[in-house]
PDB file of N, CA and C in Angstrom:
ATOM      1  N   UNK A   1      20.658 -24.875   0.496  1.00  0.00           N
ATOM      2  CA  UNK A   1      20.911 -23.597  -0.146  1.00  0.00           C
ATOM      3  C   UNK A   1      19.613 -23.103  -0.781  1.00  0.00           C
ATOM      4  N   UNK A   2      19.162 -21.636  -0.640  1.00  0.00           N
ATOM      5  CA  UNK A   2      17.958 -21.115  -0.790  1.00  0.00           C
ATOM      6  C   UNK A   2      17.899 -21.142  -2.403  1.00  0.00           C
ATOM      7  N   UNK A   3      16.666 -20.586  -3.017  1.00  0.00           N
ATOM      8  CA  UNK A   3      17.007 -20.647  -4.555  1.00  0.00           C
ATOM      9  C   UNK A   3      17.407 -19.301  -4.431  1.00  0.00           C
ATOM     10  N   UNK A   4      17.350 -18.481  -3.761  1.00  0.00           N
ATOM     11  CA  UNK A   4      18.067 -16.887  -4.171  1.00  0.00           C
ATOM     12  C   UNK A   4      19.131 -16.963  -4.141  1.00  0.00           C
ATOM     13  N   UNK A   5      20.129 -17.787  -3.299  1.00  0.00           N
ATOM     14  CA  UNK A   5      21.099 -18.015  -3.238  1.00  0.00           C
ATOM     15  C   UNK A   5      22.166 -18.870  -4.646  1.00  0.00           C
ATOM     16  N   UNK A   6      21.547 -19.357  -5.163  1.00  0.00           N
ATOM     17  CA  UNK A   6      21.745 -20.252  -6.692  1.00  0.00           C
ATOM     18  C   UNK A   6      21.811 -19.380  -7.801  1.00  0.00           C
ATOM     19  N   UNK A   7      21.264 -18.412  -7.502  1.00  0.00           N
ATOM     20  CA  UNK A   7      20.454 -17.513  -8.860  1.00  0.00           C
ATOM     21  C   UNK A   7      21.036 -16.054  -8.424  1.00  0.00           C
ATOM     22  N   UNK A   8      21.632 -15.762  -7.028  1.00  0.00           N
ATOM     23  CA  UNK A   8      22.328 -14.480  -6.920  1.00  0.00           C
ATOM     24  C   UNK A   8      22.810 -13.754  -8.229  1.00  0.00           C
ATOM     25  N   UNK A   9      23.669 -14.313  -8.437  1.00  0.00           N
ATOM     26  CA  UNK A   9      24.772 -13.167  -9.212  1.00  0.00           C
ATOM     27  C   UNK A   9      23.716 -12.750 -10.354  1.00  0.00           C
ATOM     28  N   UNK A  10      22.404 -13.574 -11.150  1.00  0.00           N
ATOM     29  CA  UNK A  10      21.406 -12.878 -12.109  1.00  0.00           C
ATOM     30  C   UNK A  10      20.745 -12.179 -11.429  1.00  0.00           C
ATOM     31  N   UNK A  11      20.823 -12.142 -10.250  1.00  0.00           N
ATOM     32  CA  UNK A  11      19.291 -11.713  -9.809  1.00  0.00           C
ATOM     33  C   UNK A  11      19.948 -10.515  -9.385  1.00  0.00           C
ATOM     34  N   UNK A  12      20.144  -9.197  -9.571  1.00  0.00           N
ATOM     35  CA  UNK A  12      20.238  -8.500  -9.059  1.00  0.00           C
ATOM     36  C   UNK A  12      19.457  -7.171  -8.943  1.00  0.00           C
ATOM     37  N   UNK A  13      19.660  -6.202  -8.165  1.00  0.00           N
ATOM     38  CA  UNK A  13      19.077  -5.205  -8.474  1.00  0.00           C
ATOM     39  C   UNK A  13      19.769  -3.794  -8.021  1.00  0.00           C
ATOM     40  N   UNK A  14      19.003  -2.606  -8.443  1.00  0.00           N
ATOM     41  CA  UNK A  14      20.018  -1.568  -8.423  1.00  0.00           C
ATOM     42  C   UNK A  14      20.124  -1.222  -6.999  1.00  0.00           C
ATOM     43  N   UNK A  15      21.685  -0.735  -6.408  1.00  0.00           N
ATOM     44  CA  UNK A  15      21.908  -0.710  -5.406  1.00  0.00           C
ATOM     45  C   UNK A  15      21.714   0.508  -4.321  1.00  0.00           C
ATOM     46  N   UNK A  16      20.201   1.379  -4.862  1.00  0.00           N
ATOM     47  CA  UNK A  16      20.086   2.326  -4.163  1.00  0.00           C
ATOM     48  C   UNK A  16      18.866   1.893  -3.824  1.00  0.00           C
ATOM     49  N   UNK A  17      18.474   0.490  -3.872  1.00  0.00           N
ATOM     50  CA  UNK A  17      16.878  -0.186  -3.738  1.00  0.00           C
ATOM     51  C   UNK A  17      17.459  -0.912  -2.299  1.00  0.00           C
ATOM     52  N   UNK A  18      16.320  -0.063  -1.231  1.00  0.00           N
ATOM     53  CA  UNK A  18      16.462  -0.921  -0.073  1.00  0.00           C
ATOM     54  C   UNK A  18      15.829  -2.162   0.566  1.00  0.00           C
ATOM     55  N   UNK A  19      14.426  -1.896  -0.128  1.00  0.00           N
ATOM     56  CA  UNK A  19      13.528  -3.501   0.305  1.00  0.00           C
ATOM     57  C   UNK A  19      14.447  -4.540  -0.384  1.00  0.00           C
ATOM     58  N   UNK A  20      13.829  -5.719   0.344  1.00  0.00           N
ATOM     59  CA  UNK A  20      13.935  -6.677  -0.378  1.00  0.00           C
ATOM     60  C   UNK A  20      15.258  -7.466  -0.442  1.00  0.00           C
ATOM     61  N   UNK A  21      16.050  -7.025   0.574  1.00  0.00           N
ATOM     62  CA  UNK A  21      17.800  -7.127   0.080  1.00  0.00           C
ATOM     63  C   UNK A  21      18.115  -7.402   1.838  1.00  0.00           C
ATOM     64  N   UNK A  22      18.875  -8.632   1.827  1.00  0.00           N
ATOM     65  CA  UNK A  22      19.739  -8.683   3.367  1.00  0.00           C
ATOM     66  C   UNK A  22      20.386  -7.791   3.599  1.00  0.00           C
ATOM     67  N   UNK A  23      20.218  -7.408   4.815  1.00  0.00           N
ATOM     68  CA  UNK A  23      21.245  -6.488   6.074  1.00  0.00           C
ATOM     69  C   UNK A  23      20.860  -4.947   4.959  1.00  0.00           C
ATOM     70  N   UNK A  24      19.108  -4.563   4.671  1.00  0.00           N
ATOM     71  CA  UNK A  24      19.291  -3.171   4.059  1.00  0.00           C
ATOM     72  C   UNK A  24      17.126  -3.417   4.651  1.00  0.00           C
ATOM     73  N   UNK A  25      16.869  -2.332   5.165  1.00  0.00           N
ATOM     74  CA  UNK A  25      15.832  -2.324   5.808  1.00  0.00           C
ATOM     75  C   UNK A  25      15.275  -0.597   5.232  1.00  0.00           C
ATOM     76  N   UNK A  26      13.778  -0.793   5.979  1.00  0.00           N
ATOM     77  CA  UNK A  26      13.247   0.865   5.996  1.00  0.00           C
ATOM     78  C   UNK A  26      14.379   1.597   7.022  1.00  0.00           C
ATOM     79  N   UNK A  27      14.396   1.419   7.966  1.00  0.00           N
ATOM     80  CA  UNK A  27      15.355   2.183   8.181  1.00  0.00           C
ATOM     81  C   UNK A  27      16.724   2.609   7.893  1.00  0.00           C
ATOM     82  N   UNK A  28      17.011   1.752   7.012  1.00  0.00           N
ATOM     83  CA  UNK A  28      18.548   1.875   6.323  1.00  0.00           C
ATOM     84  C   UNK A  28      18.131   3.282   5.009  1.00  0.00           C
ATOM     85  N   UNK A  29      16.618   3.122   4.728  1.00  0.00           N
ATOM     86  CA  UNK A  29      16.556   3.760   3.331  1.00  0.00           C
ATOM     87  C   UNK A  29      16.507   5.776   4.485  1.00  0.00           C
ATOM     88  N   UNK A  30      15.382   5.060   5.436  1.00  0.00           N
ATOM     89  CA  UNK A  30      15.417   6.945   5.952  1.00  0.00           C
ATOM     90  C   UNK A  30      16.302   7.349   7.103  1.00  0.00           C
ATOM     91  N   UNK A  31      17.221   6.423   7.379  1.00  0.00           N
ATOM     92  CA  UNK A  31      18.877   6.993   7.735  1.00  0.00           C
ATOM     93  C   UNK A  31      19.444   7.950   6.438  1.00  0.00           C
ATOM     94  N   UNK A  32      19.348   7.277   5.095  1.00  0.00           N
ATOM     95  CA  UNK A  32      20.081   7.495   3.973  1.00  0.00           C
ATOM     96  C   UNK A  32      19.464   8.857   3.652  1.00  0.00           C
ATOM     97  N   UNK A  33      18.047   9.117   3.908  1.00  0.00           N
ATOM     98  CA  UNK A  33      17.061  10.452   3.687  1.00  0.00           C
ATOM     99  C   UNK A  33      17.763  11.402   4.326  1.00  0.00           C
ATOM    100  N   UNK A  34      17.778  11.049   5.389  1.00  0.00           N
ATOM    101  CA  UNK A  34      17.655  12.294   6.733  1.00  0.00           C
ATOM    102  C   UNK A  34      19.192  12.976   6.447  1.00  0.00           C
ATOM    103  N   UNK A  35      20.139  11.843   6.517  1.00  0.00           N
ATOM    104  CA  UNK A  35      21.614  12.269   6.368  1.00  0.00           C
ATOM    105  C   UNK A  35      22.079  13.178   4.970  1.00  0.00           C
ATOM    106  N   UNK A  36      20.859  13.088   4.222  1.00  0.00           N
ATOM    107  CA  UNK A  36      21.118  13.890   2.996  1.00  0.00           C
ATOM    108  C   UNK A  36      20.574  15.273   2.902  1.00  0.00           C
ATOM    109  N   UNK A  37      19.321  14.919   3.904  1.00  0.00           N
ATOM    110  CA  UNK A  37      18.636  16.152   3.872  1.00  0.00           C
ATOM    111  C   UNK A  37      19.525  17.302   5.229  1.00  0.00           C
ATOM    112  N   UNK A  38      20.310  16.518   5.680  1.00  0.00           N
ATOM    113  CA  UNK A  38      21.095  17.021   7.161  1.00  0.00           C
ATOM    114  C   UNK A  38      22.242  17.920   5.858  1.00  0.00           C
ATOM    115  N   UNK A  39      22.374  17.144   5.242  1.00  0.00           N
ATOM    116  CA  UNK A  39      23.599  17.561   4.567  1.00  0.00           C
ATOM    117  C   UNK A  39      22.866  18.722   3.470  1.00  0.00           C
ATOM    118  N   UNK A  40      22.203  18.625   3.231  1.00  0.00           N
ATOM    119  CA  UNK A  40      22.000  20.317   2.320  1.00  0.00           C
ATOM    120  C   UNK A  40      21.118  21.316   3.165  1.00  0.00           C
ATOM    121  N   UNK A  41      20.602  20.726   4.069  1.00  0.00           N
ATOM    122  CA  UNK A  41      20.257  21.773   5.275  1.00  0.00           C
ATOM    123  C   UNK A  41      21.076  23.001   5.693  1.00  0.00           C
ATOM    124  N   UNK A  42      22.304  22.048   5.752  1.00  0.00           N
ATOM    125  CA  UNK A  42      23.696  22.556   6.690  1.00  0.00           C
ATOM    126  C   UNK A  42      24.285  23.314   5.616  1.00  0.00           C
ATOM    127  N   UNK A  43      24.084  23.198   4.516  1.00  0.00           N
ATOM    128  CA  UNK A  43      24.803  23.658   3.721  1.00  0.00           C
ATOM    129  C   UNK A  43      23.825  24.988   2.783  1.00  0.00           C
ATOM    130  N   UNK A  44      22.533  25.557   3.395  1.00  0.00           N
ATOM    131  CA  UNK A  44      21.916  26.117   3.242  1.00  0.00           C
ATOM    132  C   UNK A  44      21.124  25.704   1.658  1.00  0.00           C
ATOM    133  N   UNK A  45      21.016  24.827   1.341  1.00  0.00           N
ATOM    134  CA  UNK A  45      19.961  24.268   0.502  1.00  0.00           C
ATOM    135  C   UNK A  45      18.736  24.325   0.684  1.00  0.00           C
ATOM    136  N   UNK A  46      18.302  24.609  -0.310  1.00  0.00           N
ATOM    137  CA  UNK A  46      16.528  24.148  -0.288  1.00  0.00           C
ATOM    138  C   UNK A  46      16.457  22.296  -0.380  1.00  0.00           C
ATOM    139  N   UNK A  47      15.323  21.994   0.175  1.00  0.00           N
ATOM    140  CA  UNK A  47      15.219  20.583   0.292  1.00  0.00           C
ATOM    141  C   UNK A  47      13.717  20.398  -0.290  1.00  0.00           C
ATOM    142  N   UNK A  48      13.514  19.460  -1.381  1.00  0.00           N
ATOM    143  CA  UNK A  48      12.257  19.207  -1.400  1.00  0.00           C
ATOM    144  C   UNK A  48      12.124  18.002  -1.245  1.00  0.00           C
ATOM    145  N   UNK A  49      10.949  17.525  -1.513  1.00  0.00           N
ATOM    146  CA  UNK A  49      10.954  16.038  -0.728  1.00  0.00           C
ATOM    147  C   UNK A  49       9.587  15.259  -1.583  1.00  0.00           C
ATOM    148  N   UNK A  50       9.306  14.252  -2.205  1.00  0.00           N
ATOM    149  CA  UNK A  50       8.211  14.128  -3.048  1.00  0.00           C
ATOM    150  C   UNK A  50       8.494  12.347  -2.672  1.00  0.00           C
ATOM    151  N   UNK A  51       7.127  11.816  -2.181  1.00  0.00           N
ATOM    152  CA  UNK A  51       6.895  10.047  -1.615  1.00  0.00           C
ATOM    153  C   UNK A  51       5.839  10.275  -2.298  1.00  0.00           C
ATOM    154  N   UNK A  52       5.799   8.931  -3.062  1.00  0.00           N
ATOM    155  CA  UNK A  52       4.803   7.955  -3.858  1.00  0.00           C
ATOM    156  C   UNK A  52       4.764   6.765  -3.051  1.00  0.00           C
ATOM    157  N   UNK A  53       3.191   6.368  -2.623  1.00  0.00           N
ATOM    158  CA  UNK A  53       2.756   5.183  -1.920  1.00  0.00           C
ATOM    159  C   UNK A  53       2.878   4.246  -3.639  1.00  0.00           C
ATOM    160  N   UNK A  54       3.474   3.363  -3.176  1.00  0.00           N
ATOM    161  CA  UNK A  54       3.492   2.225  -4.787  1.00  0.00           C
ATOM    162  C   UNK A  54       3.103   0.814  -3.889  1.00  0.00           C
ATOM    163  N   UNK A  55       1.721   1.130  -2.331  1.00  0.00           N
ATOM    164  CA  UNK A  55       2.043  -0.028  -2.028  1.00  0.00           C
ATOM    165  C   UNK A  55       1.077  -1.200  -2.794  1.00  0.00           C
ATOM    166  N   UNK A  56       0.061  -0.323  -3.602  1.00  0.00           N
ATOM    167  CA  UNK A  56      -1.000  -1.455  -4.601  1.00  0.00           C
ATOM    168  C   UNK A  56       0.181  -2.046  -5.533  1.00  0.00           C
ATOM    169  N   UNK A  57       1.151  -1.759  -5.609  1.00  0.00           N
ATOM    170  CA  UNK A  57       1.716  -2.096  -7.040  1.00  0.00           C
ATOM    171  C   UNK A  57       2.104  -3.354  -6.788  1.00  0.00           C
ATOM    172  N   UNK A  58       2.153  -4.321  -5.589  1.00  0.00           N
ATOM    173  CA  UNK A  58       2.256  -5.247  -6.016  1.00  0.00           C
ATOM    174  C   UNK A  58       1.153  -6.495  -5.993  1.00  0.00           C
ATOM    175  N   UNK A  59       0.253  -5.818  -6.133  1.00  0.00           N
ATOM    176  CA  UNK A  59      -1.159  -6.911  -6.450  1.00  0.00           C
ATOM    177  C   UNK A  59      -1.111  -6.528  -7.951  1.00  0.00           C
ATOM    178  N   UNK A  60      -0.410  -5.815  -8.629  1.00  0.00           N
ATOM    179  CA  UNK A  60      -1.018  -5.445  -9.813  1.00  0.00           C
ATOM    180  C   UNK A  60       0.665  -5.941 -10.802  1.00  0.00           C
ATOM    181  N   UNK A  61       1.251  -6.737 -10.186  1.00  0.00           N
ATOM    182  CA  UNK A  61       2.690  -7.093 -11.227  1.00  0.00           C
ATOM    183  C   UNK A  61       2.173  -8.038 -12.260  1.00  0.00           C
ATOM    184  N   UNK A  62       2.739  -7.536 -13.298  1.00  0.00           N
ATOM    185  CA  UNK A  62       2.695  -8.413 -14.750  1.00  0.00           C
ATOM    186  C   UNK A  62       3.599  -9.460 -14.517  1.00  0.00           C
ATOM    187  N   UNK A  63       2.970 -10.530 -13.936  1.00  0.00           N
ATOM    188  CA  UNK A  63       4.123 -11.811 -13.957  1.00  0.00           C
ATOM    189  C   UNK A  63       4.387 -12.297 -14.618  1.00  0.00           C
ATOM    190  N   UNK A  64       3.823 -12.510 -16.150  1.00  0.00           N
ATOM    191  CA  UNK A  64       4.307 -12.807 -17.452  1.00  0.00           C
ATOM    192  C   UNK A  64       5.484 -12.136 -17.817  1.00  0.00           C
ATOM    193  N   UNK A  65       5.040 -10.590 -17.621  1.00  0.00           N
ATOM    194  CA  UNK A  65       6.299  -9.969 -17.779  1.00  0.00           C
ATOM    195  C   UNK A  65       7.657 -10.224 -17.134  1.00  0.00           C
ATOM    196  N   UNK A  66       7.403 -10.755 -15.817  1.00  0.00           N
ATOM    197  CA  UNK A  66       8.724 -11.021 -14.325  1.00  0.00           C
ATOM    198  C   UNK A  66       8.939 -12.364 -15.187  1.00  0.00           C
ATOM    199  N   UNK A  67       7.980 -12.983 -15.541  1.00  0.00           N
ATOM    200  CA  UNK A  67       9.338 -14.295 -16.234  1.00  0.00           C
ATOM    201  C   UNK A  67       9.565 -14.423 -17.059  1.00  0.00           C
ATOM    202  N   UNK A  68       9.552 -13.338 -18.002  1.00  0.00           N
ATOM    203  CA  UNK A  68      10.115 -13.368 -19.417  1.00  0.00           C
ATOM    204  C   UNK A  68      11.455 -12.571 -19.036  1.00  0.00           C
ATOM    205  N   UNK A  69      11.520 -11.596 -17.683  1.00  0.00           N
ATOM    206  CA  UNK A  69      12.714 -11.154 -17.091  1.00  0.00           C
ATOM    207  C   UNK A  69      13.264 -12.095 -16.973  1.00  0.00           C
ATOM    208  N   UNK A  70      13.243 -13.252 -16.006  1.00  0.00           N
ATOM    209  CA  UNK A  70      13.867 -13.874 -15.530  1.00  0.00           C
ATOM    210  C   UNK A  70      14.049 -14.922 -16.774  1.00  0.00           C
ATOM    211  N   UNK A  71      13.480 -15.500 -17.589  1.00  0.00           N
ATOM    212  CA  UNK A  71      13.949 -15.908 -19.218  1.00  0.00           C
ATOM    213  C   UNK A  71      15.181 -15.307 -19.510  1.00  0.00           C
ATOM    214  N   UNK A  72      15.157 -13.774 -19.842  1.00  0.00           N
ATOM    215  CA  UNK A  72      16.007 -13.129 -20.570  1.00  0.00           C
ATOM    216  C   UNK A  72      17.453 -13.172 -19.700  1.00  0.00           C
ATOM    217  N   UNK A  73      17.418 -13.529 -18.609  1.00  0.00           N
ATOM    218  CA  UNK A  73      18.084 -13.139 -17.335  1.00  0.00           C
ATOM    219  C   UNK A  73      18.653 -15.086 -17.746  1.00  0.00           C
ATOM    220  N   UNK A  74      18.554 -15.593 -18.481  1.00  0.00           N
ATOM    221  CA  UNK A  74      18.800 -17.061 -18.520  1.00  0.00           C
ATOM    222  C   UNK A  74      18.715 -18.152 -17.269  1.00  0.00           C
ATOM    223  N   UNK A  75      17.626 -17.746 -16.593  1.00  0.00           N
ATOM    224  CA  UNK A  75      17.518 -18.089 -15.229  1.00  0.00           C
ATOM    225  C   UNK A  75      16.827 -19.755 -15.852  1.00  0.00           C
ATOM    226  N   UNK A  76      17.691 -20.328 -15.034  1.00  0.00           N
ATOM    227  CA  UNK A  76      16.853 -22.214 -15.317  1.00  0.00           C
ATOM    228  C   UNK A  76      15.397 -22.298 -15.321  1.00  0.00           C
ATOM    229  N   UNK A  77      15.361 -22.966 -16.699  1.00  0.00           N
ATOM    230  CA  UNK A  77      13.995 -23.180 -17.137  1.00  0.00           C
ATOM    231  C   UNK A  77      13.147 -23.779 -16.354  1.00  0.00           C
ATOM    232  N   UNK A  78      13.501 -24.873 -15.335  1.00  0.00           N
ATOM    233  CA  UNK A  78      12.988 -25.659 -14.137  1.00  0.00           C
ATOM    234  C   UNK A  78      12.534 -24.536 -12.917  1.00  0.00           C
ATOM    235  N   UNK A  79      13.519 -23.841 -12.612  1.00  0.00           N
ATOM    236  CA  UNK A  79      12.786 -22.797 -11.394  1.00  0.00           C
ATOM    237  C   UNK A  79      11.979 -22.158 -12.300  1.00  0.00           C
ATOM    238  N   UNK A  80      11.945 -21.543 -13.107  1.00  0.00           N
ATOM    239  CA  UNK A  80      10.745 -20.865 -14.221  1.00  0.00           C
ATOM    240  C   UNK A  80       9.391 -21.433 -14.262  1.00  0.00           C
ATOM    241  N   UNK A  81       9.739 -22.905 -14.467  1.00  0.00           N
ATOM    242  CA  UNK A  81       8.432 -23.606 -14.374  1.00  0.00           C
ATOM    243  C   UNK A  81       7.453 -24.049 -13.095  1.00  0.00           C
ATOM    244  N   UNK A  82       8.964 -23.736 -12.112  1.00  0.00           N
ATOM    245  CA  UNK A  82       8.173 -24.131 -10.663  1.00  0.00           C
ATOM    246  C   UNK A  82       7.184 -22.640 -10.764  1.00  0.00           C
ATOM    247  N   UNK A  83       8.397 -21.662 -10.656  1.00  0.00           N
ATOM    248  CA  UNK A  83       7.471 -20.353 -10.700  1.00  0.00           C
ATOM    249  C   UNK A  83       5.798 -20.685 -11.561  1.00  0.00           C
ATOM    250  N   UNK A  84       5.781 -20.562 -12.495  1.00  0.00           N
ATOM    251  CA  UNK A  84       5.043 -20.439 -13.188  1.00  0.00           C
ATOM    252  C   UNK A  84       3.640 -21.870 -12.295  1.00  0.00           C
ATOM    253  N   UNK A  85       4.158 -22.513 -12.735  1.00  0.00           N
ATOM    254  CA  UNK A  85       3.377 -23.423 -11.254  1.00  0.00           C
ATOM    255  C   UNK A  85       2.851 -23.038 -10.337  1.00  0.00           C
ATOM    256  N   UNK A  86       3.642 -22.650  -9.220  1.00  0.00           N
ATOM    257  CA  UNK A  86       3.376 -21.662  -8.363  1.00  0.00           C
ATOM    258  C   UNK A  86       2.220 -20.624  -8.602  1.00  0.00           C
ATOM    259  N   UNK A  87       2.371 -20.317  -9.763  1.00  0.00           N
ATOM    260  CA  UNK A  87       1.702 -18.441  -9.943  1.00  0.00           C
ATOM    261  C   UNK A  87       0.361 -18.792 -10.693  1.00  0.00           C
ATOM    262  N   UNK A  88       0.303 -20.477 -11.009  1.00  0.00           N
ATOM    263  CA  UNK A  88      -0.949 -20.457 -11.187  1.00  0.00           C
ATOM    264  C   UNK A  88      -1.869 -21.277  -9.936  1.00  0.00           C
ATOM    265  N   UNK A  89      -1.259 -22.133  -9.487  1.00  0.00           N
ATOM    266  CA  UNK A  89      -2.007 -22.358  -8.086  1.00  0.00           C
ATOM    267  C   UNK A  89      -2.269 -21.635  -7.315  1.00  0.00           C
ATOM    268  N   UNK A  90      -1.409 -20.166  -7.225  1.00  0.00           N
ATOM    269  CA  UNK A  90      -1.720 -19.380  -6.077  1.00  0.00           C
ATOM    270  C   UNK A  90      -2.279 -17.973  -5.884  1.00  0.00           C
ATOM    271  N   UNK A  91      -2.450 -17.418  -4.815  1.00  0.00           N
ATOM    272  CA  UNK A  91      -3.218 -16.096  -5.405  1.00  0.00           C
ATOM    273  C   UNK A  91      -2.900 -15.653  -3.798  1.00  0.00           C
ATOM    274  N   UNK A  92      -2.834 -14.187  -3.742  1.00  0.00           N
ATOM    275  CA  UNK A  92      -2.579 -13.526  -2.433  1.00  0.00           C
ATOM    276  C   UNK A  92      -3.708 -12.416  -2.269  1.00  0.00           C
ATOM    277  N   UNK A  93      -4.276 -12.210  -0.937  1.00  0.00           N
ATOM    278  CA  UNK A  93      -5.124 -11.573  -0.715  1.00  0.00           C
ATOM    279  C   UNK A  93      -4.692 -10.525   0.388  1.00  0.00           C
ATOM    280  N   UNK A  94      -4.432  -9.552   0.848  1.00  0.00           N
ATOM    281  CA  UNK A  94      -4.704  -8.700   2.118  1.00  0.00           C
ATOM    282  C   UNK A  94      -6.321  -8.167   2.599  1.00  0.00           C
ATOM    283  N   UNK A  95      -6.091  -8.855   4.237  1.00  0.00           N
ATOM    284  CA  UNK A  95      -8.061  -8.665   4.465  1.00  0.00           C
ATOM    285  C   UNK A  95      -7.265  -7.353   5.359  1.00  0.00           C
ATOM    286  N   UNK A  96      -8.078  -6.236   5.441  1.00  0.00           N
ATOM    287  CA  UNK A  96      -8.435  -5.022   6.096  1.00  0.00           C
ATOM    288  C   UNK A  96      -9.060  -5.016   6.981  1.00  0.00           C
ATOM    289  N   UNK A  97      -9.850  -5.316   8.071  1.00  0.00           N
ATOM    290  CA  UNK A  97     -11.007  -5.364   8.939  1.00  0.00           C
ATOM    291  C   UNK A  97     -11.285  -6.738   7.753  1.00  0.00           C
ATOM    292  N   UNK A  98     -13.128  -6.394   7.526  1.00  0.00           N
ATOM    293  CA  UNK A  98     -14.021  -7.374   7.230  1.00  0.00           C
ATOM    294  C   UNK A  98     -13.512  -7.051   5.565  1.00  0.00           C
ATOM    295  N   UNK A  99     -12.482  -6.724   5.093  1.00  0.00           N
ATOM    296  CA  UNK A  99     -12.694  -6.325   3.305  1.00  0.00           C
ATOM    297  C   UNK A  99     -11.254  -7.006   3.058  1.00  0.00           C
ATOM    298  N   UNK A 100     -11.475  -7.657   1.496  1.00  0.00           N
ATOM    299  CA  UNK A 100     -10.388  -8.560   0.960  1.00  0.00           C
ATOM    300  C   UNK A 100     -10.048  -7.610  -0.157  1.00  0.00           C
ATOM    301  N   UNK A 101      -8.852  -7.739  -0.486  1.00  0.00           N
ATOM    302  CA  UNK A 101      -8.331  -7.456  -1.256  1.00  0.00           C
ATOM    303  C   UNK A 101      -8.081  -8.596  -2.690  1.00  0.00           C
ATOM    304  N   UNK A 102      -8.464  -8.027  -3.871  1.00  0.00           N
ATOM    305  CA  UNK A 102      -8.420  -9.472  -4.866  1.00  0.00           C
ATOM    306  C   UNK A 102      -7.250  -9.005  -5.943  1.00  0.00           C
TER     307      UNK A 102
END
């Protein structure tokens, strides 16, 4: 059994968030777009439309902050510590061509 699976019912998140979640994909989120924008189209609406790239945002998460969430969230002090373990042994990079990301 996975640890997401142990820790489900705390771990949740709001249910109009499509990453990150089984059987809910990018395309589940701009099915959900299009069918809305179909629907005030049809219904002679104005449609505006406003995307924020947030894809730096996750080289830049306060993980102190994510486990004082998951603290408050009374999530076992043992996966906390693996985490925290984890988050100091490790570090993630995206290379571009010849350029790293730090």
């Amino acid at each position: 059994m996975g640890i997401m699976r142990l820790f489900d019912d705390l771990l949740t998140s709001d249910p109009l968030q499509f990453g990150f979640k089984q059987n809910s994909s990018c395309n589940h989120a701009l099915f959900t777009l299009k069918t809305v924008i179909n629907h005030h189209v049809a219904n002679s609406a104005t449609v505006s439309i406003c995307a924020l790239d947030i894809s730096k945002a996750f080289d830049r998460v306060d993980h102190f902050a994510l486990l004082q969430l998951l603290m408050d969230k009374n999530i076992s002090k043992m996966l906390i510590g693996v985490l925290i373990d984890w988050l100091l042994k490790s570090f993630v990079c995206v290379r571009w061509g010849s350029a790293l990301s730090f």
